[in-house]
Structure formats: C-alpha cells, structure tokens
C-alpha atoms as a PDB file:
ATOM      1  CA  UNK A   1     -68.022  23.495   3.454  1.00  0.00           C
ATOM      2  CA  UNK A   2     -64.965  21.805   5.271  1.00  0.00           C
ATOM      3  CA  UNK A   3     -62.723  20.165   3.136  1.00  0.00           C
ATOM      4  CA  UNK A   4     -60.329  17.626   4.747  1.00  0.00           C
ATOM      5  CA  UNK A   5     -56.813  15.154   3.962  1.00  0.00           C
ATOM      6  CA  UNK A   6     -54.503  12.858   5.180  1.00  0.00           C
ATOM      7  CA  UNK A   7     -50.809  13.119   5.866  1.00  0.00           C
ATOM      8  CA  UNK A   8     -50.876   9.549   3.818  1.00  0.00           C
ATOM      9  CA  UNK A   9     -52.123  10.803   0.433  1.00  0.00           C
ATOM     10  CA  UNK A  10     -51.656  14.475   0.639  1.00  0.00           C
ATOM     11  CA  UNK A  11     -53.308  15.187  -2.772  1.00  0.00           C
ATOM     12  CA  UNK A  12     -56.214  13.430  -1.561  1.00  0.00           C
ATOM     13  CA  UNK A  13     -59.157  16.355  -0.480  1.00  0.00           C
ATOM     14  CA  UNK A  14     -62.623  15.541   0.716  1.00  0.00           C
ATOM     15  CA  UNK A  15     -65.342  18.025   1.183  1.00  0.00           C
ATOM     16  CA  UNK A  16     -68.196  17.759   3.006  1.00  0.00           C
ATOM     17  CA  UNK A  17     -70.774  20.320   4.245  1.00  0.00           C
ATOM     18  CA  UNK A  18     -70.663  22.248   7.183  1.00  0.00           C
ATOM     19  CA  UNK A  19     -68.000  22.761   9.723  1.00  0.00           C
ATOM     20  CA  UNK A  20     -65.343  20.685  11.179  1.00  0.00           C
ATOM     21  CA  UNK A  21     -66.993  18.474  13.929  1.00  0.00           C
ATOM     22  CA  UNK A  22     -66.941  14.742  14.596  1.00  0.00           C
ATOM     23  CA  UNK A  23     -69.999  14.469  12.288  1.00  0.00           C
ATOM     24  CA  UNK A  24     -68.774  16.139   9.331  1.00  0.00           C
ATOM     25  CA  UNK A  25     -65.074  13.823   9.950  1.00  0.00           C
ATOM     26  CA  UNK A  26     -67.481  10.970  10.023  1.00  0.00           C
ATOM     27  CA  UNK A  27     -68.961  11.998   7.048  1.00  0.00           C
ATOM     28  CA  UNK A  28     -65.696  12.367   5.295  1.00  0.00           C
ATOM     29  CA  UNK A  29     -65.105   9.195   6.459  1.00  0.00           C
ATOM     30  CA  UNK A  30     -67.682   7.496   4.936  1.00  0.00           C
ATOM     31  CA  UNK A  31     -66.476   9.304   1.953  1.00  0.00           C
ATOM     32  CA  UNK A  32     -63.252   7.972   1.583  1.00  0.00           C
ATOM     33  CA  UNK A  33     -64.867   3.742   2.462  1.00  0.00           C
ATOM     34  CA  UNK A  34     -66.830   4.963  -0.431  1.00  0.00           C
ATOM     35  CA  UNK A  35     -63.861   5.748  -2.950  1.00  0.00           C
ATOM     36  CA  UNK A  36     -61.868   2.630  -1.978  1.00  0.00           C
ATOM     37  CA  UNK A  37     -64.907   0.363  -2.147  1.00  0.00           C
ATOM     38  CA  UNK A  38     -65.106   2.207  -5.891  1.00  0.00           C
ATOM     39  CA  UNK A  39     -61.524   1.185  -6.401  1.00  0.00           C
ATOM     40  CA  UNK A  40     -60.758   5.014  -6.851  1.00  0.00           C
ATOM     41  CA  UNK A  41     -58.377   5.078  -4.245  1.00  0.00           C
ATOM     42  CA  UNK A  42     -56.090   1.246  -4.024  1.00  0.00           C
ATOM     43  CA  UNK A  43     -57.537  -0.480  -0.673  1.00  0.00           C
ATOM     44  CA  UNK A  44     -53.631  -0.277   0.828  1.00  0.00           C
ATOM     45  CA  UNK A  45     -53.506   3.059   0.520  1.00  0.00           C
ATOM     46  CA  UNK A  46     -53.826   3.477   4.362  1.00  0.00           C
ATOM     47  CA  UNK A  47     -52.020  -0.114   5.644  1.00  0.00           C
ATOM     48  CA  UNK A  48     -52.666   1.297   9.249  1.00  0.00           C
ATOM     49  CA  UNK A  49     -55.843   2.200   8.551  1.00  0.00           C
ATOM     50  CA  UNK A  50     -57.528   5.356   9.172  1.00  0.00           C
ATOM     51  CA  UNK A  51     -59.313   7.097  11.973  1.00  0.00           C
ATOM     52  CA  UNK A  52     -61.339  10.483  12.036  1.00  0.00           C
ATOM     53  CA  UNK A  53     -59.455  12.070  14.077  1.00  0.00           C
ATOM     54  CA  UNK A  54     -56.464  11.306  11.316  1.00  0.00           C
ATOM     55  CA  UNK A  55     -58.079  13.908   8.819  1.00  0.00           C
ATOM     56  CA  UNK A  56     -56.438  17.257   8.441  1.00  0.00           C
ATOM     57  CA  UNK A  57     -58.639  20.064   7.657  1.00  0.00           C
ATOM     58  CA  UNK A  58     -57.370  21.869   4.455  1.00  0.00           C
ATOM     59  CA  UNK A  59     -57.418  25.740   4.428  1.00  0.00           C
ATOM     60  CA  UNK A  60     -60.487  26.650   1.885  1.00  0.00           C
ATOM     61  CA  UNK A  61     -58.237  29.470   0.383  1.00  0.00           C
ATOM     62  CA  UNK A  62     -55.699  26.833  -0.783  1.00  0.00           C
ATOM     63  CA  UNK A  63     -58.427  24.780  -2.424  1.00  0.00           C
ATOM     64  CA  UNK A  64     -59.350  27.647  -4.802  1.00  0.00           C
ATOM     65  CA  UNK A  65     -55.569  27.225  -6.072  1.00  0.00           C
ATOM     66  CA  UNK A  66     -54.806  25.120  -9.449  1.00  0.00           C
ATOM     67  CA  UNK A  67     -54.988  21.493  -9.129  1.00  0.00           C
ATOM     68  CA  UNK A  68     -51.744  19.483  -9.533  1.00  0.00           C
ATOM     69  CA  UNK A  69     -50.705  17.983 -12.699  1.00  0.00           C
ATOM     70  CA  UNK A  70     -51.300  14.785 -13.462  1.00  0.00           C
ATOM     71  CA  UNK A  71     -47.390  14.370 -13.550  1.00  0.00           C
ATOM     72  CA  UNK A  72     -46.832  15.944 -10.341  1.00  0.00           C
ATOM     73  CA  UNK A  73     -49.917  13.338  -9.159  1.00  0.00           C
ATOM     74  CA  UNK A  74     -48.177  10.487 -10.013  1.00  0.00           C
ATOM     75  CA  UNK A  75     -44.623  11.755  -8.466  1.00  0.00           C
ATOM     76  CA  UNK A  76     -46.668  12.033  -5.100  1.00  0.00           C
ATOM     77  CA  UNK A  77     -48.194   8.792  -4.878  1.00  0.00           C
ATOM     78  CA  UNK A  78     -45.158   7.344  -6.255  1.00  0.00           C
ATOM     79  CA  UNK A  79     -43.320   9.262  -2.773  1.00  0.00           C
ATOM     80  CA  UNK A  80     -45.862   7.828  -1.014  1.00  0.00           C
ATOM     81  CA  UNK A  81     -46.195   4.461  -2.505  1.00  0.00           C
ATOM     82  CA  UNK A  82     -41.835   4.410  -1.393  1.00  0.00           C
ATOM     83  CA  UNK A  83     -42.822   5.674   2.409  1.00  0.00           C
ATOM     84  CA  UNK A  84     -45.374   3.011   2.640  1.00  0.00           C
ATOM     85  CA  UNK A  85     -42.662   0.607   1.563  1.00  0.00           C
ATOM     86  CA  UNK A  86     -40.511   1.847   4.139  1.00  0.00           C
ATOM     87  CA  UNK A  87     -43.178   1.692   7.024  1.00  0.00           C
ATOM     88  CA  UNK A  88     -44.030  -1.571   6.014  1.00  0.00           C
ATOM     89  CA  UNK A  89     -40.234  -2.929   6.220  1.00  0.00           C
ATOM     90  CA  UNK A  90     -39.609  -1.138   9.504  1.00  0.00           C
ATOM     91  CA  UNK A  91     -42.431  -3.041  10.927  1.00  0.00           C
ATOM     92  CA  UNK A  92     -41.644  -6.111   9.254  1.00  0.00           C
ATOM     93  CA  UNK A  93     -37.800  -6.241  11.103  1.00  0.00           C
ATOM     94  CA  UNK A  94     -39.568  -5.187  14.316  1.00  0.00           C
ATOM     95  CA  UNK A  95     -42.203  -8.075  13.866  1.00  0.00           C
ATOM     96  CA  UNK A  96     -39.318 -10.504  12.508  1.00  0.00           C
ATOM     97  CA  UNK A  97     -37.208 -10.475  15.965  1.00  0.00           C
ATOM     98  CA  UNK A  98     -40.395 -11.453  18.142  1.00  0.00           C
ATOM     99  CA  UNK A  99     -41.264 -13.766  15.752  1.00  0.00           C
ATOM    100  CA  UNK A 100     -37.990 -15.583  15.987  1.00  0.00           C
ATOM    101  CA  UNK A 101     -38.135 -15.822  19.639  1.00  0.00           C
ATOM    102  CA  UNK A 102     -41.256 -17.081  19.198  1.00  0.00           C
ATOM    103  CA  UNK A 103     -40.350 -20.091  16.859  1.00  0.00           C
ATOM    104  CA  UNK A 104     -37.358 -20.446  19.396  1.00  0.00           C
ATOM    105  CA  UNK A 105     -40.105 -21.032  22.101  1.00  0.00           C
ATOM    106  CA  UNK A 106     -41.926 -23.755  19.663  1.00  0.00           C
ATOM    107  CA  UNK A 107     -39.034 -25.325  19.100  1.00  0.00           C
ATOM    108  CA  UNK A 108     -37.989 -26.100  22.119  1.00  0.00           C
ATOM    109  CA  UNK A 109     -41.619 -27.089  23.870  1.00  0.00           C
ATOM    110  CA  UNK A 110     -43.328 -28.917  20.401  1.00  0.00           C
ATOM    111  CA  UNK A 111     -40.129 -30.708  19.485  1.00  0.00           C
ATOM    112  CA  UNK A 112     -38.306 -30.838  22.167  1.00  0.00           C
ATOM    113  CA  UNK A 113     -37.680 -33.515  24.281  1.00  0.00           C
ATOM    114  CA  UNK A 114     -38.368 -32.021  27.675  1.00  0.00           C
ATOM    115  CA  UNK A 115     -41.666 -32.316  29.239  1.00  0.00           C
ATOM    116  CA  UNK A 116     -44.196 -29.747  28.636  1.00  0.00           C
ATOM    117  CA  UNK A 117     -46.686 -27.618  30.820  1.00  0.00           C
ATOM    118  CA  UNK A 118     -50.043 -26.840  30.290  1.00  0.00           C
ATOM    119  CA  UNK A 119     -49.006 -22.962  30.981  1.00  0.00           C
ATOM    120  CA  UNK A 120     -46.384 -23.254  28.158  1.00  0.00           C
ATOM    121  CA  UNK A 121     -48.617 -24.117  25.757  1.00  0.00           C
ATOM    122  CA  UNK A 122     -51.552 -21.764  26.738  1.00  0.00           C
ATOM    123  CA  UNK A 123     -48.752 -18.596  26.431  1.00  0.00           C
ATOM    124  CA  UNK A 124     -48.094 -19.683  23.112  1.00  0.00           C
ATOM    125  CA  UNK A 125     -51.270 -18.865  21.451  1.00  0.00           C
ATOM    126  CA  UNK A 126     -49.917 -15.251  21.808  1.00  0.00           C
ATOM    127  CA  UNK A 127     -46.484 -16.109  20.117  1.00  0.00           C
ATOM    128  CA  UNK A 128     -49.140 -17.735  17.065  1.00  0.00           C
ATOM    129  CA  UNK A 129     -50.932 -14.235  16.721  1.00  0.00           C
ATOM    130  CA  UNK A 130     -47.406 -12.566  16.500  1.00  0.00           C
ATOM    131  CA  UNK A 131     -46.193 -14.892  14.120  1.00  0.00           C
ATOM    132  CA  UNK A 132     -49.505 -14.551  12.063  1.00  0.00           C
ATOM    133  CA  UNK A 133     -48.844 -10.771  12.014  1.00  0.00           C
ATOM    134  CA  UNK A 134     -45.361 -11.187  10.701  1.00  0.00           C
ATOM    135  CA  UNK A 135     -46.543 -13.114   7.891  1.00  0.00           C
ATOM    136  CA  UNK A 136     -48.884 -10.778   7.085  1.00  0.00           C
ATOM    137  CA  UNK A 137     -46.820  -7.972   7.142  1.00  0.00           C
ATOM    138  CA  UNK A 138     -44.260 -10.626   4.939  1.00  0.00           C
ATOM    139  CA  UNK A 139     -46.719 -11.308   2.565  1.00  0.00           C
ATOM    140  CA  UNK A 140     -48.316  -7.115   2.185  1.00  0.00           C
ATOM    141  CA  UNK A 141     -44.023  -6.367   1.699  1.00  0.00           C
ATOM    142  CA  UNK A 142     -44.016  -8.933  -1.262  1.00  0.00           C
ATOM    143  CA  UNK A 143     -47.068  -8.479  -2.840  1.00  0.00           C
ATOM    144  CA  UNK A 144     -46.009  -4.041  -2.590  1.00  0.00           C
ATOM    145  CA  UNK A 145     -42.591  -4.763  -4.015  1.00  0.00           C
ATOM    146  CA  UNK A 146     -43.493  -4.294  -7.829  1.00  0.00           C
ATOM    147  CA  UNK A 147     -45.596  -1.196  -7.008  1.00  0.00           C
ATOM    148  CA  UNK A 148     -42.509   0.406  -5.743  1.00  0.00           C
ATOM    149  CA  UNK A 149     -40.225  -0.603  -7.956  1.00  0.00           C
ATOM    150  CA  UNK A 150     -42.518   0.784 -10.626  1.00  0.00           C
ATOM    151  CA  UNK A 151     -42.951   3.782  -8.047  1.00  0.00           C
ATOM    152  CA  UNK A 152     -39.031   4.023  -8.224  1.00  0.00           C
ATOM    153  CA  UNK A 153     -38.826   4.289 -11.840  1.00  0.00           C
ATOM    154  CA  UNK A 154     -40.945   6.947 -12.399  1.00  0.00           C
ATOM    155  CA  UNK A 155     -39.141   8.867  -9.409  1.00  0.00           C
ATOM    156  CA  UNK A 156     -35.633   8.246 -11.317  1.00  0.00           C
ATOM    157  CA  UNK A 157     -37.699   9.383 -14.588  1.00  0.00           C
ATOM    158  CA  UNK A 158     -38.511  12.539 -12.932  1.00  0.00           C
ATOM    159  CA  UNK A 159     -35.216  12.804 -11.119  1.00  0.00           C
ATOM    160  CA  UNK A 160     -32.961  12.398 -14.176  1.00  0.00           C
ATOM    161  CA  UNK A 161     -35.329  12.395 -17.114  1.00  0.00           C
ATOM    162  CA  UNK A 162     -35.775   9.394 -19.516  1.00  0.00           C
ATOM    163  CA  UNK A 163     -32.364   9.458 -20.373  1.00  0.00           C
ATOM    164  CA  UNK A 164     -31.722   7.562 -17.005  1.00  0.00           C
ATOM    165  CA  UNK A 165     -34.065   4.847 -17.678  1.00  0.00           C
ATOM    166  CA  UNK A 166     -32.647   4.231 -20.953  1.00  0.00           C
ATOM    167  CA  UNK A 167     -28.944   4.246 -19.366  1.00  0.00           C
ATOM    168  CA  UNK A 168     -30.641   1.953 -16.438  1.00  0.00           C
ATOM    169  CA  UNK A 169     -32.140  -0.607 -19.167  1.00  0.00           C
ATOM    170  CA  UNK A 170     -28.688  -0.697 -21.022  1.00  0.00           C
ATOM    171  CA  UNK A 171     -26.603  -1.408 -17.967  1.00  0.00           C
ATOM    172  CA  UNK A 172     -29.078  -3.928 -16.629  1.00  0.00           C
ATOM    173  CA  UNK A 173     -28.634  -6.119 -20.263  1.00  0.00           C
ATOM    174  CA  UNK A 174     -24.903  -5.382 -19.859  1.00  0.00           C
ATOM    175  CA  UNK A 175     -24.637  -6.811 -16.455  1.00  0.00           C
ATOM    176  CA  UNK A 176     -27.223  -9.780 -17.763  1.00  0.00           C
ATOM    177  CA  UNK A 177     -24.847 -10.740 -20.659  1.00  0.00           C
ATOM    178  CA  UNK A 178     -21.624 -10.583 -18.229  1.00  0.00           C
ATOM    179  CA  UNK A 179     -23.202 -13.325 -16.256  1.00  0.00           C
ATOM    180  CA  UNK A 180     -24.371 -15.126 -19.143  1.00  0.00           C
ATOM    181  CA  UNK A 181     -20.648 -14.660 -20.729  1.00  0.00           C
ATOM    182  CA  UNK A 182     -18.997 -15.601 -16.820  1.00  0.00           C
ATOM    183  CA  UNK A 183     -21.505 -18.863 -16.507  1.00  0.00           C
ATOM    184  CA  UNK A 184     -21.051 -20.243 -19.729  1.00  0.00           C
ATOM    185  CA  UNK A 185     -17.019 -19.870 -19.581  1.00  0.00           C
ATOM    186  CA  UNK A 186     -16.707 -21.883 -16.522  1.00  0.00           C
ATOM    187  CA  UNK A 187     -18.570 -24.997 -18.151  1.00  0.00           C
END
C-alpha cells in the first residue's frame, strides 16, 4: 500500500495498493475526482487544480499514528481555507493590472474616435480571455469571502478562546450603535 497527500489539504491521505508509480498516482487520482464528485471534499478545494505528479507520498509509519481531532481538523482547513484566500487575491491584483490595460486598449479602439485596424481588433480577443479570467478570479474571491471569514473566526476561537468572539460580537454592536448614535445626530 502507498498512501499519498497534497501540500493543499495536508490532512487529506489516500491509499491505494501497490507502490508509488504513475499508475498507482493515477489511481489516487481518480480517488480524490471521486470524493469531490461525492461532495466529501468542497470542489474549490484545489482552485489550481491538481496534477499527479502534485501528490506527496506519506511515510506508512506516520499513518499508523492517531488521527487528528476533529478540532484540530477544522483549524487546518480553516489555515487552508485563509491561504487559498490569499492565493486567490494575489492572483486577482496580478490579473487586475492586465486587465486594466486591457479595457484601456478597448477604450480607445471601440469608442474612440480614431480609425481602427483589422490587426487591433484581432489582438484583442486575447485582452477578452484576460479580462474573462479576472472576472473569474473576481467572482471565486467573492463567492470565498464568507468561507474565510467563518474560517477566521474559528482561528480567533482557537487563538484566544471564546472569550474573544464574545469581546468581538460586543465591540462590533458598540461600533454599530456609535454610527447609528453619529447618523441620527447630524439630521
């Protein structure tokens, strides 16, 4: 048995018989389609996908070792729900420069006034796919956003017990009366 993970999702093992080889990654590969398509693993888990060659093999004497707690599970992912966040915002800011040149670019040849090539046009098609990908990559940063803010709270729960949510709850309904107390003096 070879028993394999990913530098994404750590706690994640798969086993699969024999040794490590290309057939027994594929195999774990199929695996892992397998628990995503069963929604036991959330299809972003891996937002830049996942290759073969991507598994690590795990050493078998560290698999006969306790399993993590359930707490400590949800700490992980919620580490690794954060670092996807991050990824995803680095590429979004790398994504968001091109795609400003690129609506520079349709600016000036779609609405300007100046007259247009044929070439022009044809090398925008490219500047479409890149501004495709930075909405994508807008709307995957959205739609993760209350994942890792849940993600976050249960990091500052483990960080600084529940007292610190309680604290964070009270100073958020402070701040929310202040405003309401600020808005409706200056009427």
């Amino acid at each position: 048995m070879v028993a394999y993970t990913l530098p994404e999702r750590p706690e994640l093992i798969i086993t699969v018989r024999g040794k490590d080889s290309e057939k027994a990654r594929q195999q774990a590969m199929e695996q892992l389609h397998s628990r995503i398509e069963s929604e036991e693993i959330p299809a972003d888990a891996f937002p830049n996908g996942v290759d073969p060659s991507d598994f690590i093999e795990v050493d078998s004497s560290k698999m006969n070792q306790p399993q993590v707690s359930d707490e400590n599970n949800e700490v992980l992912q919620a580490v690794q729900t954060l670092s996807n966040l991050a990824l995803l915002k680095i590429d979004l800011e790398k994504d968001r420069q091109a795609a400003l040149e690129v609506y520079d670019v349709i600016n000036r040849l779609l609405f300007g006034s100046e007259p247009v090539e044929e070439e022009e046009i044809d090398s925008l098609k490219q500047g479409f796919k890149t501004l495709k990908v930075f909405a994508q990559n807008h709307i995957k940063l959205q739609s993760s956003l209350p994942q890792a803010e849940t993600a976050r709270d249960l990091l500052n729960q483990a960080l600084y017990g529940e007292s610190a949510t309680v604290e964070k709850a009270n100073s958020s309904k402070s701040a929310k009366a202040e405003k309401a107390k600020g808005e409706n003096g200056r009427g």
